[in-house]
Protein backbone atom coordinates (compact mmCIF):
# COMPACT_ATOMS: atom_id res chain seq x y z
CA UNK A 1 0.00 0.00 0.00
CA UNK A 2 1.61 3.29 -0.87
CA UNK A 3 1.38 6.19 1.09
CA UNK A 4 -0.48 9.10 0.14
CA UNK A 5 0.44 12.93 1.89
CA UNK A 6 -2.23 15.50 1.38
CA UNK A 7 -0.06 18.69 -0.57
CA UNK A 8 0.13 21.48 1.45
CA UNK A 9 -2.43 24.01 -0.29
CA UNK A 10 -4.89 21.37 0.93
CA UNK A 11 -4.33 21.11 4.49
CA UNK A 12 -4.94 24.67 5.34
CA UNK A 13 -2.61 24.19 8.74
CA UNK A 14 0.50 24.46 10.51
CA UNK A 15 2.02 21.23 11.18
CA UNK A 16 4.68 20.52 13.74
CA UNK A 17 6.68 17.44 14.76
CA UNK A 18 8.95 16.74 17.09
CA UNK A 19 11.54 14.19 17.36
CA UNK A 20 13.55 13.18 20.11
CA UNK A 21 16.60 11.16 20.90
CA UNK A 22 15.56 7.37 20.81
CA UNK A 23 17.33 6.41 23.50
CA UNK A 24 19.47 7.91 26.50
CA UNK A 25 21.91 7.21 29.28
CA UNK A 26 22.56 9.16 32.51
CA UNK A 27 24.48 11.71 31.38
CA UNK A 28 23.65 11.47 27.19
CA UNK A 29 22.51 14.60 25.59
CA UNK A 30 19.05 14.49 24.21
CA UNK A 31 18.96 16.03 20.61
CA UNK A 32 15.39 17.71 19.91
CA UNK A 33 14.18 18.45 16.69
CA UNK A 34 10.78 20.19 16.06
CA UNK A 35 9.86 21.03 12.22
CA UNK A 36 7.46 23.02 11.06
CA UNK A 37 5.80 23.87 7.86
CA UNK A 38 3.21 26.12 6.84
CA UNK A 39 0.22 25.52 4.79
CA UNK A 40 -2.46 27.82 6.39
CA UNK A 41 -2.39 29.73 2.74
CA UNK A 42 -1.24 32.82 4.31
CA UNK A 43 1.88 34.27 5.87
CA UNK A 44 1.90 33.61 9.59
CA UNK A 45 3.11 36.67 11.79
CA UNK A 46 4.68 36.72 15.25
CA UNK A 47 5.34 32.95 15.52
CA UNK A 48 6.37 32.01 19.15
CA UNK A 49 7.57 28.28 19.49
CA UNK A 50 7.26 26.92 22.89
CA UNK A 51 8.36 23.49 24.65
CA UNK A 52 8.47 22.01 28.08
CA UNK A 53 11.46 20.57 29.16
CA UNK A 54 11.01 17.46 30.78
CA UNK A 55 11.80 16.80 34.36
CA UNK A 56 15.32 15.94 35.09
CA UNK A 57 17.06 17.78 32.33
CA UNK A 58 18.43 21.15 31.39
CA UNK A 59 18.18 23.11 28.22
CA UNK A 60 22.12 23.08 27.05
CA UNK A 61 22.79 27.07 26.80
CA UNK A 62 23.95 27.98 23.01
CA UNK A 63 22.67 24.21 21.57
CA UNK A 64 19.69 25.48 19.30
CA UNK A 65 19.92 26.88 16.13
CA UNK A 66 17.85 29.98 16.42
CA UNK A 67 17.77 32.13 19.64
CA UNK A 68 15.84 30.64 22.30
CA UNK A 69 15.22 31.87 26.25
CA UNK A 70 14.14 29.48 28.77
CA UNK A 71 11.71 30.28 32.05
CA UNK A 72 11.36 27.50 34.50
CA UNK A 73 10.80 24.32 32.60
CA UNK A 74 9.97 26.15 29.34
CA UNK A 75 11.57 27.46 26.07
CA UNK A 76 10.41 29.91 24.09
CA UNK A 77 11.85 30.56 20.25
CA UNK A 78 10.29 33.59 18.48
CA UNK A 79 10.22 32.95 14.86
CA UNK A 80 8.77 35.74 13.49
CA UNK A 81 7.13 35.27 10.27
CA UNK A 82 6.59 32.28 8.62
CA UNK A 83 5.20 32.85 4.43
CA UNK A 84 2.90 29.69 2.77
CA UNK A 85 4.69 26.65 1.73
CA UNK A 86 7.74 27.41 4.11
CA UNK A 87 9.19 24.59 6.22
CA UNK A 88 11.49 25.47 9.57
CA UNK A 89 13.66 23.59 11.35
CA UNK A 90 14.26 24.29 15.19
CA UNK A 91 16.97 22.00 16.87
CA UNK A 92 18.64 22.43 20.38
CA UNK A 93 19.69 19.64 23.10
CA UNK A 94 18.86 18.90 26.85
CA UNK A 95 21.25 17.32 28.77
CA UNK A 96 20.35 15.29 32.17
CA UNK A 97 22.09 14.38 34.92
CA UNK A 98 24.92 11.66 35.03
CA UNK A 99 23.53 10.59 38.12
CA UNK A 100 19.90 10.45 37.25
CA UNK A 101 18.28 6.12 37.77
CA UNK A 102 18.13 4.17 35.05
């Protein structure tokens, strides 16, 4: 059975995903990965990203590629504008403790 993805001037959305690292240690880094693309047939304005960071890790400073700022367990990327058809990438890395159960 083949697969079958609706084209983007269809879905009238923005779609986000996020990806993780499979599988840790104590003490691995945790790559995130959260893309997003734009089909809401218009050019989005004032995009702010936002994720929790789980319990038991840190956001690594300077590890994602567009500016972020983190409150409590939260951080925030503004993206500004985002026209129709355009994909983003955001990336950046938690790290947890070396000590943390397994």
């Amino acid at each position: 059975v083949a697969s079958f993805e609706v084209p983007c001037n269809c879905r009238n959305q923005l779609t986000i995903k996020k990806s993780v690292t499979d599988f840790i240690q104590a003490g691995d880094e945790i790559n995130v990965t959260i893309s997003l693309n734009n089909c809401k047939n218009e050019t989005l304005t004032g995009i702010v990203l936002t994720d929790e960071i789980p319990d038991g890790t840190q956001f690594k400073a300077g590890s994602s590629n567009v500016p972020a700022t983190v409150q409590g367990n939260t951080v925030k990327f503004n993206l500004n504008n985002m026209p129709f058809g355009a994909d983003l990438t955001v990336t950046y890395k938690l790290t947890n403790s070396p000590f943390a159960i397994t």
